[in-house]
PDBML (XML) file of the C-alpha atoms, coordinates in Angstrom:
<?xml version="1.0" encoding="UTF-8" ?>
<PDBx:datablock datablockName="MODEL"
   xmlns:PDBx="http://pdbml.pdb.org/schema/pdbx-v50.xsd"
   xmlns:xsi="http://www.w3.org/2001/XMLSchema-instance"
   xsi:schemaLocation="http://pdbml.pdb.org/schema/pdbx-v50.xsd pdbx-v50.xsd">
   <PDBx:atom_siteCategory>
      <PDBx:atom_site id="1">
         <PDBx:B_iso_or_equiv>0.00</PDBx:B_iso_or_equiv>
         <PDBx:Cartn_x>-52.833</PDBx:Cartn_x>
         <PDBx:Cartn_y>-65.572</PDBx:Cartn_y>
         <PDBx:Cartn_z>147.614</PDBx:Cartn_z>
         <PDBx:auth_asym_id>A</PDBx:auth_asym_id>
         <PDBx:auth_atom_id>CA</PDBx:auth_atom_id>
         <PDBx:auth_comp_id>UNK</PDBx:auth_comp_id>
         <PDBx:auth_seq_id>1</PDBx:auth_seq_id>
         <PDBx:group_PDB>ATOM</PDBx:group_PDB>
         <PDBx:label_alt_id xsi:nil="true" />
         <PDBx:label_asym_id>A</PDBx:label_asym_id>
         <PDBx:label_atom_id>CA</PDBx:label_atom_id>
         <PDBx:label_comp_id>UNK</PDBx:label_comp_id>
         <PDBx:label_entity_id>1</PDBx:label_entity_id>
         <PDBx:label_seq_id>1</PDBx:label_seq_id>
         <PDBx:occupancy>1.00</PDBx:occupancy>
         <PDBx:pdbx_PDB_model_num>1</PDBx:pdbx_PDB_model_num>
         <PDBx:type_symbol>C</PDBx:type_symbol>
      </PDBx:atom_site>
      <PDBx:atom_site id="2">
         <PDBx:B_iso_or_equiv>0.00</PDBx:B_iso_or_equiv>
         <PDBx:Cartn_x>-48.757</PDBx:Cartn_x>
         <PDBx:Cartn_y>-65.174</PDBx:Cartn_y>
         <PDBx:Cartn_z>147.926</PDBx:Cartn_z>
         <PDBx:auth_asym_id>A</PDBx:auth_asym_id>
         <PDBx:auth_atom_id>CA</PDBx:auth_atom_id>
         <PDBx:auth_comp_id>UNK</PDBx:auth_comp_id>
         <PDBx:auth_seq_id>2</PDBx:auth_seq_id>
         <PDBx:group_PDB>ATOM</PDBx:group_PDB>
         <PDBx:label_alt_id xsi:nil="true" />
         <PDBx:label_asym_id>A</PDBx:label_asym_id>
         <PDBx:label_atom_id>CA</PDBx:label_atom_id>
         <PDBx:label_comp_id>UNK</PDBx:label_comp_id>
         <PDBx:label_entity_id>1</PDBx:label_entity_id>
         <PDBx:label_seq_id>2</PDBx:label_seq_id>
         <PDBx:occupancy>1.00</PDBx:occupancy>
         <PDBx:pdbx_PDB_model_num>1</PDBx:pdbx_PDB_model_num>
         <PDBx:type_symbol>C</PDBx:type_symbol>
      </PDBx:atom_site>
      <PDBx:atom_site id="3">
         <PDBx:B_iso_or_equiv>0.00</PDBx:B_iso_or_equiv>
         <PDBx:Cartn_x>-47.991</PDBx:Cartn_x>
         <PDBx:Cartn_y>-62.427</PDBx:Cartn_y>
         <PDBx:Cartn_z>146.048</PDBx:Cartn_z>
         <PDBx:auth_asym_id>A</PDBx:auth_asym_id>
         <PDBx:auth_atom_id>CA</PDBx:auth_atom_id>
         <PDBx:auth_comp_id>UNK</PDBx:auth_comp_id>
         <PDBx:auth_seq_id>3</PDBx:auth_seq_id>
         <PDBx:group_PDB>ATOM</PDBx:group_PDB>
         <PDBx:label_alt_id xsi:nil="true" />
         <PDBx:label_asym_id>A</PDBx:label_asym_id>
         <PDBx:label_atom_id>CA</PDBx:label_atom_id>
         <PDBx:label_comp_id>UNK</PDBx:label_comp_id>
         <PDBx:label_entity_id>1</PDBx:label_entity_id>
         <PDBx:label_seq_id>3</PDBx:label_seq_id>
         <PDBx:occupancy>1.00</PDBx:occupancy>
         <PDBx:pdbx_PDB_model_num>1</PDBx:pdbx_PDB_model_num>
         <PDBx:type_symbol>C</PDBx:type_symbol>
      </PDBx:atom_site>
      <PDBx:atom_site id="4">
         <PDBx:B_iso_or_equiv>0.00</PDBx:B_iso_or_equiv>
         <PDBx:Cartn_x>-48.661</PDBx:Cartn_x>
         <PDBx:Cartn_y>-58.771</PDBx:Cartn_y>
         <PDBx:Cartn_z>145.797</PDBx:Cartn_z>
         <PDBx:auth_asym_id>A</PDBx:auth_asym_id>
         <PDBx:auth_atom_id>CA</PDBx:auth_atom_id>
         <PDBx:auth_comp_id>UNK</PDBx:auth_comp_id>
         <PDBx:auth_seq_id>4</PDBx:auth_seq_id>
         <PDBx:group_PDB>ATOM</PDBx:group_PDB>
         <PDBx:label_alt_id xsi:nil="true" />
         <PDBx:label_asym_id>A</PDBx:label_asym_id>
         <PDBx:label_atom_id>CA</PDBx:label_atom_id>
         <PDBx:label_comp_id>UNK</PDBx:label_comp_id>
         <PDBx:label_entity_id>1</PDBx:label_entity_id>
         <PDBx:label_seq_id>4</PDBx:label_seq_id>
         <PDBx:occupancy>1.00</PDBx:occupancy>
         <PDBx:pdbx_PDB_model_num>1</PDBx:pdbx_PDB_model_num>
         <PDBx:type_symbol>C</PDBx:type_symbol>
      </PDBx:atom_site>
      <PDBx:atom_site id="5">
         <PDBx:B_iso_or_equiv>0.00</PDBx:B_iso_or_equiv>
         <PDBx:Cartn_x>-49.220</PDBx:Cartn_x>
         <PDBx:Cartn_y>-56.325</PDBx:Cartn_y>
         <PDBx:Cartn_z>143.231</PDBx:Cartn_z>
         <PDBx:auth_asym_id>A</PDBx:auth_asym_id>
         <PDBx:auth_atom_id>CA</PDBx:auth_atom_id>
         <PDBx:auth_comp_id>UNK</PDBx:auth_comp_id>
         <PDBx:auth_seq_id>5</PDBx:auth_seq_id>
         <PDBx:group_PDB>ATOM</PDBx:group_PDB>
         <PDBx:label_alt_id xsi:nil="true" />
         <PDBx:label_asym_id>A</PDBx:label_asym_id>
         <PDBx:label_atom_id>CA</PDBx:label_atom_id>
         <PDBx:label_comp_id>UNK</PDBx:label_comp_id>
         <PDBx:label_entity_id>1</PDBx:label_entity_id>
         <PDBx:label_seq_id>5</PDBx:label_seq_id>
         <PDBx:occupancy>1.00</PDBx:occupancy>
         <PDBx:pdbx_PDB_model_num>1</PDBx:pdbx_PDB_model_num>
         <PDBx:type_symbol>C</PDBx:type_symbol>
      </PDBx:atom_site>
      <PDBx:atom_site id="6">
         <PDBx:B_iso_or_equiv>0.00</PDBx:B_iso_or_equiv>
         <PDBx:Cartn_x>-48.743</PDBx:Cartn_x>
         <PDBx:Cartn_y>-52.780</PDBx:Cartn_y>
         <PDBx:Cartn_z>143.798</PDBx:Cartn_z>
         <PDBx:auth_asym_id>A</PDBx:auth_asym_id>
         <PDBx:auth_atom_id>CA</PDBx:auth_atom_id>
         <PDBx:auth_comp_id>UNK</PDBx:auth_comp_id>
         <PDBx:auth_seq_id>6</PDBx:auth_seq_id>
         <PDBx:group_PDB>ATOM</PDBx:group_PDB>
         <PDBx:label_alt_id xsi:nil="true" />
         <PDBx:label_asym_id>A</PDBx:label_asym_id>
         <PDBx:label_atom_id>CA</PDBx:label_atom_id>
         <PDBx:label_comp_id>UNK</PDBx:label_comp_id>
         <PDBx:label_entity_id>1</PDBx:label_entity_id>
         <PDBx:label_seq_id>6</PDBx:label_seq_id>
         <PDBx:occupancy>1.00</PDBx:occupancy>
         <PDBx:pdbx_PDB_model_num>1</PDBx:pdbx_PDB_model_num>
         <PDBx:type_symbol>C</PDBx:type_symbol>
      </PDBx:atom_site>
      <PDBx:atom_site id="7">
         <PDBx:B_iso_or_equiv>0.00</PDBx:B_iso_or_equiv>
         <PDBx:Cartn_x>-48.848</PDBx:Cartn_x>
         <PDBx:Cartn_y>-51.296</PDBx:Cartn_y>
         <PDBx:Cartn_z>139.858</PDBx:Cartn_z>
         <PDBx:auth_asym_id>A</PDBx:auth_asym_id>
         <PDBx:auth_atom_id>CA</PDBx:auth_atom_id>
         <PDBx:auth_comp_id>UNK</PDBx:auth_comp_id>
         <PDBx:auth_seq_id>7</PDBx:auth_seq_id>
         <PDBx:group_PDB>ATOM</PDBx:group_PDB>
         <PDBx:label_alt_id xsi:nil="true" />
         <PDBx:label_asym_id>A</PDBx:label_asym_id>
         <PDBx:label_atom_id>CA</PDBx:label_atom_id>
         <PDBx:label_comp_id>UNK</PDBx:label_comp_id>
         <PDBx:label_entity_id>1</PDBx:label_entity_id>
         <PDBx:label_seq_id>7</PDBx:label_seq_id>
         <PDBx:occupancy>1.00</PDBx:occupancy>
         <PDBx:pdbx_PDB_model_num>1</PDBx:pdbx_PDB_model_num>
         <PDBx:type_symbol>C</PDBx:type_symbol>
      </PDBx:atom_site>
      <PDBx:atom_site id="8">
         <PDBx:B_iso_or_equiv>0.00</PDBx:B_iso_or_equiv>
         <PDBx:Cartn_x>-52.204</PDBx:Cartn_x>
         <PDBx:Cartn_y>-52.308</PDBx:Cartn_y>
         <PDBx:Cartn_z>139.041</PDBx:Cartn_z>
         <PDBx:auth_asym_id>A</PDBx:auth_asym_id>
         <PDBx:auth_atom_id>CA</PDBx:auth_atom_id>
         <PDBx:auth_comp_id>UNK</PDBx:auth_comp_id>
         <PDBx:auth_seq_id>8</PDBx:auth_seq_id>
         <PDBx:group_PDB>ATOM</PDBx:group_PDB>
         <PDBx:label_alt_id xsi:nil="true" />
         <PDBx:label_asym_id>A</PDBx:label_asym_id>
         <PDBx:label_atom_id>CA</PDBx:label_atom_id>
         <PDBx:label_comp_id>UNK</PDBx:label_comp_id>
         <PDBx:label_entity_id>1</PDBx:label_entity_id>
         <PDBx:label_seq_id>8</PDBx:label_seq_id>
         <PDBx:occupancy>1.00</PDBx:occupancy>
         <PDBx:pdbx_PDB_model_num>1</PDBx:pdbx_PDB_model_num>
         <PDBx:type_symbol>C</PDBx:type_symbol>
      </PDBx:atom_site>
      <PDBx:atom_site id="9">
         <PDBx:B_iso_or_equiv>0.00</PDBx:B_iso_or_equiv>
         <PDBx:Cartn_x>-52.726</PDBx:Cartn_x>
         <PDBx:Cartn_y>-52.976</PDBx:Cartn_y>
         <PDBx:Cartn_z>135.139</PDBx:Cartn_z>
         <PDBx:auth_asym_id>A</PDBx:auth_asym_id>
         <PDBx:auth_atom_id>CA</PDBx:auth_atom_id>
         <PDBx:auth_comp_id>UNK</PDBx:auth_comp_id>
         <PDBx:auth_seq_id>9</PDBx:auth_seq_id>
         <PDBx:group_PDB>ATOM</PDBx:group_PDB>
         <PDBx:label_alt_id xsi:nil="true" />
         <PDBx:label_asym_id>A</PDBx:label_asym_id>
         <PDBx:label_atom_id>CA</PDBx:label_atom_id>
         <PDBx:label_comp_id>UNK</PDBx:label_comp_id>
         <PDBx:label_entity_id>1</PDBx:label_entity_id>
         <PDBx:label_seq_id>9</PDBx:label_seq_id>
         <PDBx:occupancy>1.00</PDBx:occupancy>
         <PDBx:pdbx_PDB_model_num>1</PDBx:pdbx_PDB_model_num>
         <PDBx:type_symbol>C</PDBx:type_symbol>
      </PDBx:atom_site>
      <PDBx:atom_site id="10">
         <PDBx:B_iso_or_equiv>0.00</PDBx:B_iso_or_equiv>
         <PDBx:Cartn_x>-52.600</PDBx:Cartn_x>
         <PDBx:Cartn_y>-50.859</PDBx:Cartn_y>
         <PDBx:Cartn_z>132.257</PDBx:Cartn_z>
         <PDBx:auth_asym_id>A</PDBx:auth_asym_id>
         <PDBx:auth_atom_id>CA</PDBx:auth_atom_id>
         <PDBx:auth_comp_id>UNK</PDBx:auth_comp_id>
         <PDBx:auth_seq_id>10</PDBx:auth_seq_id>
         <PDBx:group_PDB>ATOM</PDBx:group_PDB>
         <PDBx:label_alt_id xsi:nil="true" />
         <PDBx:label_asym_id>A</PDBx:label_asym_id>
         <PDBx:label_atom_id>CA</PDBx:label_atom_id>
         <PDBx:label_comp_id>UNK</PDBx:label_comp_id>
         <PDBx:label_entity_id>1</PDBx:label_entity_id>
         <PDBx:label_seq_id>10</PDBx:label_seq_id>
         <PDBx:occupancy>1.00</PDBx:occupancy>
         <PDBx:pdbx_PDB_model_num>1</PDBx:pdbx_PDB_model_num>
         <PDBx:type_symbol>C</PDBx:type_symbol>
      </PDBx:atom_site>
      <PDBx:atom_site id="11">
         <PDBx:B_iso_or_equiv>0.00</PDBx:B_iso_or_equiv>
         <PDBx:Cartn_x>-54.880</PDBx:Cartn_x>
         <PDBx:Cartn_y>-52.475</PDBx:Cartn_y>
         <PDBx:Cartn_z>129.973</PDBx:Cartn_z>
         <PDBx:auth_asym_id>A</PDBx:auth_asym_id>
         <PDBx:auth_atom_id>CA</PDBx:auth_atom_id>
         <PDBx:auth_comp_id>UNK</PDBx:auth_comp_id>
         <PDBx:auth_seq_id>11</PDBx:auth_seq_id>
         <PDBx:group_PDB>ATOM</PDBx:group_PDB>
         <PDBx:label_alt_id xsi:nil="true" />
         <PDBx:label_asym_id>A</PDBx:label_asym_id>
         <PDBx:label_atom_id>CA</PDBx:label_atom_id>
         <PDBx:label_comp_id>UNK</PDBx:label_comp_id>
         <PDBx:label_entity_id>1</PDBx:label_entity_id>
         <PDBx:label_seq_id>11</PDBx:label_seq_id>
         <PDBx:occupancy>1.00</PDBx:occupancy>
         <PDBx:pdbx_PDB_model_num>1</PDBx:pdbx_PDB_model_num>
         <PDBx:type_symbol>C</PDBx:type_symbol>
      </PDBx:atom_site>
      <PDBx:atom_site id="12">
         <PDBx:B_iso_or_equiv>0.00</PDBx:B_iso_or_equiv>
         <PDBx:Cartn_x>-58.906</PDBx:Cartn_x>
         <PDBx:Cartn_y>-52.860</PDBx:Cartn_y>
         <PDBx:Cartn_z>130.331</PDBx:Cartn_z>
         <PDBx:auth_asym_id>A</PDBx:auth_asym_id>
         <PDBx:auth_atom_id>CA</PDBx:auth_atom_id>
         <PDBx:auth_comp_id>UNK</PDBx:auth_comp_id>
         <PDBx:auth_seq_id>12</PDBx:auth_seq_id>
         <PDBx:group_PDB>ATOM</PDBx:group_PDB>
         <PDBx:label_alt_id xsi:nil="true" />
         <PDBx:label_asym_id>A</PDBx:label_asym_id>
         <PDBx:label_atom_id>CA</PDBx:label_atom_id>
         <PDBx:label_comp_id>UNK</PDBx:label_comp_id>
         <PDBx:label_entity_id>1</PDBx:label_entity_id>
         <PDBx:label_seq_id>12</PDBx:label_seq_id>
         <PDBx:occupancy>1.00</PDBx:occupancy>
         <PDBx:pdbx_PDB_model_num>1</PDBx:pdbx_PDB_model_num>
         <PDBx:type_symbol>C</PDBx:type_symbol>
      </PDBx:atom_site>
      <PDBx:atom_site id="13">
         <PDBx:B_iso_or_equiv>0.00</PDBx:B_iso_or_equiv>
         <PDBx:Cartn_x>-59.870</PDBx:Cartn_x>
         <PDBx:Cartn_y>-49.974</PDBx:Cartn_y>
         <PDBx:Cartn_z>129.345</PDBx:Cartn_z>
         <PDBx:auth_asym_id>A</PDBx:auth_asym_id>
         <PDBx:auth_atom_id>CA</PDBx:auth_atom_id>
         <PDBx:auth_comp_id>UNK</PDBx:auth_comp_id>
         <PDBx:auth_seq_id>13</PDBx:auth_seq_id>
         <PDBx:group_PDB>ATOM</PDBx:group_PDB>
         <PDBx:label_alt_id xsi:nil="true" />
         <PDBx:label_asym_id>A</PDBx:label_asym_id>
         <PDBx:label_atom_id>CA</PDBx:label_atom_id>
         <PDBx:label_comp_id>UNK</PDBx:label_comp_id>
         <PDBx:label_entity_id>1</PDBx:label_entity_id>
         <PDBx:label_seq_id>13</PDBx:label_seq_id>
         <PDBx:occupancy>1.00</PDBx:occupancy>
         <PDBx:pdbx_PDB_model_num>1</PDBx:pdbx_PDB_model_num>
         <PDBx:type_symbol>C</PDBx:type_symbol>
      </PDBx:atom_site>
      <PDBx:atom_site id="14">
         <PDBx:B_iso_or_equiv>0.00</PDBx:B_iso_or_equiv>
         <PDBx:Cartn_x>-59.571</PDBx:Cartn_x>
         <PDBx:Cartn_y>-47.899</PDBx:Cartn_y>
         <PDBx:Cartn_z>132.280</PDBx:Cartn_z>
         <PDBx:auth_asym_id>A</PDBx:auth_asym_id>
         <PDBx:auth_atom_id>CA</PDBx:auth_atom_id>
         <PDBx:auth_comp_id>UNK</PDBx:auth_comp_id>
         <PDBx:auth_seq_id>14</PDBx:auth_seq_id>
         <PDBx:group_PDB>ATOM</PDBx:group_PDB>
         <PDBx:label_alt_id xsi:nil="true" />
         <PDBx:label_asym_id>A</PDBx:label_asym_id>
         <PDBx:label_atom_id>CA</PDBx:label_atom_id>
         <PDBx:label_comp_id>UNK</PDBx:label_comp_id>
         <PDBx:label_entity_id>1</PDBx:label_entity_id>
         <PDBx:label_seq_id>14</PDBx:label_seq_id>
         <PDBx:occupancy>1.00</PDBx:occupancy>
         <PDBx:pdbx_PDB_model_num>1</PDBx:pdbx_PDB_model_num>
         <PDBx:type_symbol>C</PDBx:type_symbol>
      </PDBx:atom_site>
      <PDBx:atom_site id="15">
         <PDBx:B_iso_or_equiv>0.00</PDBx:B_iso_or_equiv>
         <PDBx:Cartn_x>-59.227</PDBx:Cartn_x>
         <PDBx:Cartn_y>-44.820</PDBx:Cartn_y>
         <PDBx:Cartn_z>133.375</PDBx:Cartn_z>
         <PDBx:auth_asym_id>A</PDBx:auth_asym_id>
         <PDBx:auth_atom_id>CA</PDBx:auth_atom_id>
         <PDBx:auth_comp_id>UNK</PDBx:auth_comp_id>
         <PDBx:auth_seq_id>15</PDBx:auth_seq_id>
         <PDBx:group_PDB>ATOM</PDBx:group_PDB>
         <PDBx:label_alt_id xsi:nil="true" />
         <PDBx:label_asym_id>A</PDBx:label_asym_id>
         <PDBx:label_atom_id>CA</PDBx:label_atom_id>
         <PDBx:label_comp_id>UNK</PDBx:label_comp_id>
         <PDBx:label_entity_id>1</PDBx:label_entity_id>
         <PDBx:label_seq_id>15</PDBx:label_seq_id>
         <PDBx:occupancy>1.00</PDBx:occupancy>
         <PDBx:pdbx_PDB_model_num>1</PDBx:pdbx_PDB_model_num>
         <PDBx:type_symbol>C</PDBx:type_symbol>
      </PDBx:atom_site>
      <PDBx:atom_site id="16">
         <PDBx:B_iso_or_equiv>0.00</PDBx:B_iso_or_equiv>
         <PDBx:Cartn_x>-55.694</PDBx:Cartn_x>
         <PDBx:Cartn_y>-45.751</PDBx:Cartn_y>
         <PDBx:Cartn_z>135.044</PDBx:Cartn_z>
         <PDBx:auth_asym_id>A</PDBx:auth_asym_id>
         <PDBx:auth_atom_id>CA</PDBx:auth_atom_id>
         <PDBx:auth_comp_id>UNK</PDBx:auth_comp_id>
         <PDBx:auth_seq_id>16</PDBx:auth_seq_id>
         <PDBx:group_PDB>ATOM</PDBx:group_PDB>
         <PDBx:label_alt_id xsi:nil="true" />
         <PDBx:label_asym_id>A</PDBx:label_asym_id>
         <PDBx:label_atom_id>CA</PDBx:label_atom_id>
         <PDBx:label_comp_id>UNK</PDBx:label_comp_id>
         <PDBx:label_entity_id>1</PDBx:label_entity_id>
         <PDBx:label_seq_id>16</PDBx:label_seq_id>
         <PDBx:occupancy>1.00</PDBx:occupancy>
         <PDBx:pdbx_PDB_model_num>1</PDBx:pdbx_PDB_model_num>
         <PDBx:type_symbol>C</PDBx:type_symbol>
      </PDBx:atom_site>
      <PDBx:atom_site id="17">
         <PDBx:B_iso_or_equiv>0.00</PDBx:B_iso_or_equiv>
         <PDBx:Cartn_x>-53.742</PDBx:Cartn_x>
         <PDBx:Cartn_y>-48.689</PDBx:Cartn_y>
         <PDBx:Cartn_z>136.424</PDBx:Cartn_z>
         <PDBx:auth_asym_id>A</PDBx:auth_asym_id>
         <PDBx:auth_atom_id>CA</PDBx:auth_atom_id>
         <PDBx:auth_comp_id>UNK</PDBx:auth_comp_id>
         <PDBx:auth_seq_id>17</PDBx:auth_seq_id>
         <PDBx:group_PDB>ATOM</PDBx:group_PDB>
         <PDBx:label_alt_id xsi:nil="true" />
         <PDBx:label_asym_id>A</PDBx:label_asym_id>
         <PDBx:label_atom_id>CA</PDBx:label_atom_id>
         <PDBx:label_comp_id>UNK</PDBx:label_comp_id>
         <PDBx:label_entity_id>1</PDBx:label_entity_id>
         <PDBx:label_seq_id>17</PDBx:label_seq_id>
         <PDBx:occupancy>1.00</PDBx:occupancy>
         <PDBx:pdbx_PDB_model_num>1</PDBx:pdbx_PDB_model_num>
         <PDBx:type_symbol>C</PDBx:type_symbol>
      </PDBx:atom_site>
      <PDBx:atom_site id="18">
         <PDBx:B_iso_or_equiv>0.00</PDBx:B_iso_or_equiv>
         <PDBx:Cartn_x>-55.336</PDBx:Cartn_x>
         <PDBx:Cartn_y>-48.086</PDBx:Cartn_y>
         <PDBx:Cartn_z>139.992</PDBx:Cartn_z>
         <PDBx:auth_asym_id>A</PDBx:auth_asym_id>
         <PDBx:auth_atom_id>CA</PDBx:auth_atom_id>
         <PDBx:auth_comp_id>UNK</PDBx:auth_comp_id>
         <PDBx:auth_seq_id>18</PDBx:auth_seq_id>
         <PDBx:group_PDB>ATOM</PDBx:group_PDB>
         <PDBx:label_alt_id xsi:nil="true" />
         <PDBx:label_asym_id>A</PDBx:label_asym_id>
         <PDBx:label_atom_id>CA</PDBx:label_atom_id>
         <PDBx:label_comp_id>UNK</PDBx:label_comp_id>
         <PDBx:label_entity_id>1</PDBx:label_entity_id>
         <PDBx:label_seq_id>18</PDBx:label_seq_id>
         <PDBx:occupancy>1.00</PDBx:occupancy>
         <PDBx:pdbx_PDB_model_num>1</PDBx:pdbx_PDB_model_num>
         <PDBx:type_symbol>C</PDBx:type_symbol>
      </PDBx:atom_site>
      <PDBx:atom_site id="19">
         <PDBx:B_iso_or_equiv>0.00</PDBx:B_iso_or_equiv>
         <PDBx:Cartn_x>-58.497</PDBx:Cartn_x>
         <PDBx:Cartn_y>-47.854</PDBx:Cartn_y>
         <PDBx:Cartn_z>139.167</PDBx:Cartn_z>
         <PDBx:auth_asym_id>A</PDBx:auth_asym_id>
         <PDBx:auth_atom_id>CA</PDBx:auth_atom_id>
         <PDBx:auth_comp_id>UNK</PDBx:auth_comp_id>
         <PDBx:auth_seq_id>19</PDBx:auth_seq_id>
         <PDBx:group_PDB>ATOM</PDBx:group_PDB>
         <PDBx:label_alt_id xsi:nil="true" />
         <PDBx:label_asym_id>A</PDBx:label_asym_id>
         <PDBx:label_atom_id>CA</PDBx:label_atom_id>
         <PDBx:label_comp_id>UNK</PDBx:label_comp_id>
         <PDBx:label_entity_id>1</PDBx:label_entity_id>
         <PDBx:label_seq_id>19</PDBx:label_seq_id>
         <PDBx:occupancy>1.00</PDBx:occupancy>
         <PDBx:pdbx_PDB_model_num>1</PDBx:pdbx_PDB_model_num>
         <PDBx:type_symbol>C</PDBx:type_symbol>
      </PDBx:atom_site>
      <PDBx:atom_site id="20">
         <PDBx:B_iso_or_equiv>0.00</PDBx:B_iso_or_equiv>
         <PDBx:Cartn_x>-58.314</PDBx:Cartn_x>
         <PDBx:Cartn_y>-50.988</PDBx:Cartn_y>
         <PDBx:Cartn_z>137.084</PDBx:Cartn_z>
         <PDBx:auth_asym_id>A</PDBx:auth_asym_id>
         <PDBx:auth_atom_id>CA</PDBx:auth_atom_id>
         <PDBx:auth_comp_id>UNK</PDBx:auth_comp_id>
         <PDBx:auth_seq_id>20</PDBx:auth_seq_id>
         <PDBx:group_PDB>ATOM</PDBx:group_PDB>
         <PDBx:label_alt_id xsi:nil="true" />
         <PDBx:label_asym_id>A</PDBx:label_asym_id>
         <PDBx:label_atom_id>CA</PDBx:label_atom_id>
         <PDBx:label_comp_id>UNK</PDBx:label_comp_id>
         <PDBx:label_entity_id>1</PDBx:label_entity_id>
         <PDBx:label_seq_id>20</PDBx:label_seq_id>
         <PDBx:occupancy>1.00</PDBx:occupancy>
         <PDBx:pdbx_PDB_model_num>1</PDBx:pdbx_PDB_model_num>
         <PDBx:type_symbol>C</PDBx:type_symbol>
      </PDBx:atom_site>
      <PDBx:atom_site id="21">
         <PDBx:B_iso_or_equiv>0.00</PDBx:B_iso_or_equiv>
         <PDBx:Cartn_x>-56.964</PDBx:Cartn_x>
         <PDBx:Cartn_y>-52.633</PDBx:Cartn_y>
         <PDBx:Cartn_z>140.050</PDBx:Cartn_z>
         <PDBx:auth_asym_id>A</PDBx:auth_asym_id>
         <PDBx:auth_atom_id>CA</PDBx:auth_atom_id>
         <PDBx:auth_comp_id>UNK</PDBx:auth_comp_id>
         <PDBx:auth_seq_id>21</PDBx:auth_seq_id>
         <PDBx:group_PDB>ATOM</PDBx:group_PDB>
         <PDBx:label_alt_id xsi:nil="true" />
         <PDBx:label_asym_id>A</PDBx:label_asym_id>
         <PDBx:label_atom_id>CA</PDBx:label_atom_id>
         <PDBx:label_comp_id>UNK</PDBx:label_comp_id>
         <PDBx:label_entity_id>1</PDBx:label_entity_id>
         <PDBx:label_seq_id>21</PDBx:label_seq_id>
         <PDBx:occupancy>1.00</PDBx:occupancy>
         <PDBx:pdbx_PDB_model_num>1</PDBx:pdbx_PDB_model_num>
         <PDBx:type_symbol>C</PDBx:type_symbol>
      </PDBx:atom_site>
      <PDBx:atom_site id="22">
         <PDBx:B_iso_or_equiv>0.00</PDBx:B_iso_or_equiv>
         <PDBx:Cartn_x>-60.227</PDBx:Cartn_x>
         <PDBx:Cartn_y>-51.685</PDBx:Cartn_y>
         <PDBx:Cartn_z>142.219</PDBx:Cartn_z>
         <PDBx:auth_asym_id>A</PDBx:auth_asym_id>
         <PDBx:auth_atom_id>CA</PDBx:auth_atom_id>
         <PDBx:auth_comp_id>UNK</PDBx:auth_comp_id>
         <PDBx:auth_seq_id>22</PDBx:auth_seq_id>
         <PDBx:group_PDB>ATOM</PDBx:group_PDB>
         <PDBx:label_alt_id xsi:nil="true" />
         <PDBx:label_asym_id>A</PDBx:label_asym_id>
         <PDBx:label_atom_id>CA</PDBx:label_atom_id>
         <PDBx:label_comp_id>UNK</PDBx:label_comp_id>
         <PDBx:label_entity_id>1</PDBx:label_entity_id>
         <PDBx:label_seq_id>22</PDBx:label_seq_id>
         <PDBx:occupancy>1.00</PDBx:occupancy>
         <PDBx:pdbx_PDB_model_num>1</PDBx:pdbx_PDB_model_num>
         <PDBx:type_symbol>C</PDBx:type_symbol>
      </PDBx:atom_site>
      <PDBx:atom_site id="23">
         <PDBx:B_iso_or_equiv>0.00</PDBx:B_iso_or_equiv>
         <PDBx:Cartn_x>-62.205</PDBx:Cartn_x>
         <PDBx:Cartn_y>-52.366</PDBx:Cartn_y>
         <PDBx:Cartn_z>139.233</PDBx:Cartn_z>
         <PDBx:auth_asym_id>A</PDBx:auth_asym_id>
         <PDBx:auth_atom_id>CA</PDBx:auth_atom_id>
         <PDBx:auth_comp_id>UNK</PDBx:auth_comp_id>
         <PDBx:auth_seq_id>23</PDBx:auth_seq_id>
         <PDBx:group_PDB>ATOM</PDBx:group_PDB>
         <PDBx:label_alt_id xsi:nil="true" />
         <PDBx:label_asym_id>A</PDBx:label_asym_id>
         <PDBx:label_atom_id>CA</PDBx:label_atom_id>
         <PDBx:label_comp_id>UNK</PDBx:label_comp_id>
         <PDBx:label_entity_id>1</PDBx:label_entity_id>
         <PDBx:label_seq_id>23</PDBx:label_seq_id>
         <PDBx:occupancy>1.00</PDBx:occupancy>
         <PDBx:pdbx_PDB_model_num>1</PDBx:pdbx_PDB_model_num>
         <PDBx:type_symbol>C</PDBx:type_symbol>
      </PDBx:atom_site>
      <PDBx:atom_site id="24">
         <PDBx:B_iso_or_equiv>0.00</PDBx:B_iso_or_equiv>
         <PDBx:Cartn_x>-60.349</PDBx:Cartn_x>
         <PDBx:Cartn_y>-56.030</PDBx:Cartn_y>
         <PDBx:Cartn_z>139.423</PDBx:Cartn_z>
         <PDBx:auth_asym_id>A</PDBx:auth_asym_id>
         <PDBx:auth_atom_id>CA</PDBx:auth_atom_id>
         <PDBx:auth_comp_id>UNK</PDBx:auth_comp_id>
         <PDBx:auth_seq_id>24</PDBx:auth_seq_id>
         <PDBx:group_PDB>ATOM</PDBx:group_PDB>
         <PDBx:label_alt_id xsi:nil="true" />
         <PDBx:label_asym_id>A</PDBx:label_asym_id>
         <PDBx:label_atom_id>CA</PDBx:label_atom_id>
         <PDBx:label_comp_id>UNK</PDBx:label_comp_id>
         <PDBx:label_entity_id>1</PDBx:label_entity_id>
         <PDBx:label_seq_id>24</PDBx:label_seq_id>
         <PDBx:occupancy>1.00</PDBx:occupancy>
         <PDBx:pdbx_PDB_model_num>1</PDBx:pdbx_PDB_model_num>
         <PDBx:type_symbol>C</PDBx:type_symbol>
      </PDBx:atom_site>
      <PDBx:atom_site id="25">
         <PDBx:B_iso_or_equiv>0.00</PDBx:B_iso_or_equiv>
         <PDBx:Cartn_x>-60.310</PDBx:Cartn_x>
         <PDBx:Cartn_y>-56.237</PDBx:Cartn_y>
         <PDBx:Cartn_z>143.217</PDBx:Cartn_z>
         <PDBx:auth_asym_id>A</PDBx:auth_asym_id>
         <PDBx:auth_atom_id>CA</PDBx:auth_atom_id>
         <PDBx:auth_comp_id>UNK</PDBx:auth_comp_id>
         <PDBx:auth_seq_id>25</PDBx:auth_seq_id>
         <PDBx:group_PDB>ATOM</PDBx:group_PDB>
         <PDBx:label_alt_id xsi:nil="true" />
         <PDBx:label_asym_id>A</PDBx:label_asym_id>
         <PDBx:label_atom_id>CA</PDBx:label_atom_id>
         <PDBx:label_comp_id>UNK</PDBx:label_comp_id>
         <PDBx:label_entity_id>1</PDBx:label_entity_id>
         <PDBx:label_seq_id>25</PDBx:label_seq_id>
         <PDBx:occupancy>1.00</PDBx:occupancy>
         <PDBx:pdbx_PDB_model_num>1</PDBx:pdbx_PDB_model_num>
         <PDBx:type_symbol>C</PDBx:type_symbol>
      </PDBx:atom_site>
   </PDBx:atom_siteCategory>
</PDBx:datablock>
């Protein structure tokens, strides 16, 4: 894995970018 994301995403459906990016993690 060679790159990094720090924003998270805003779509899903949750409650904010970083928790979509835990919910992804």
């Amino acid at each position: 894995y060679n790159i990094e994301v720090t924003q998270g995403t805003d779509v899903g459906g949750s409650s904010s970018a970083g928790s979509a990016h835990l919910e992804h993690q």
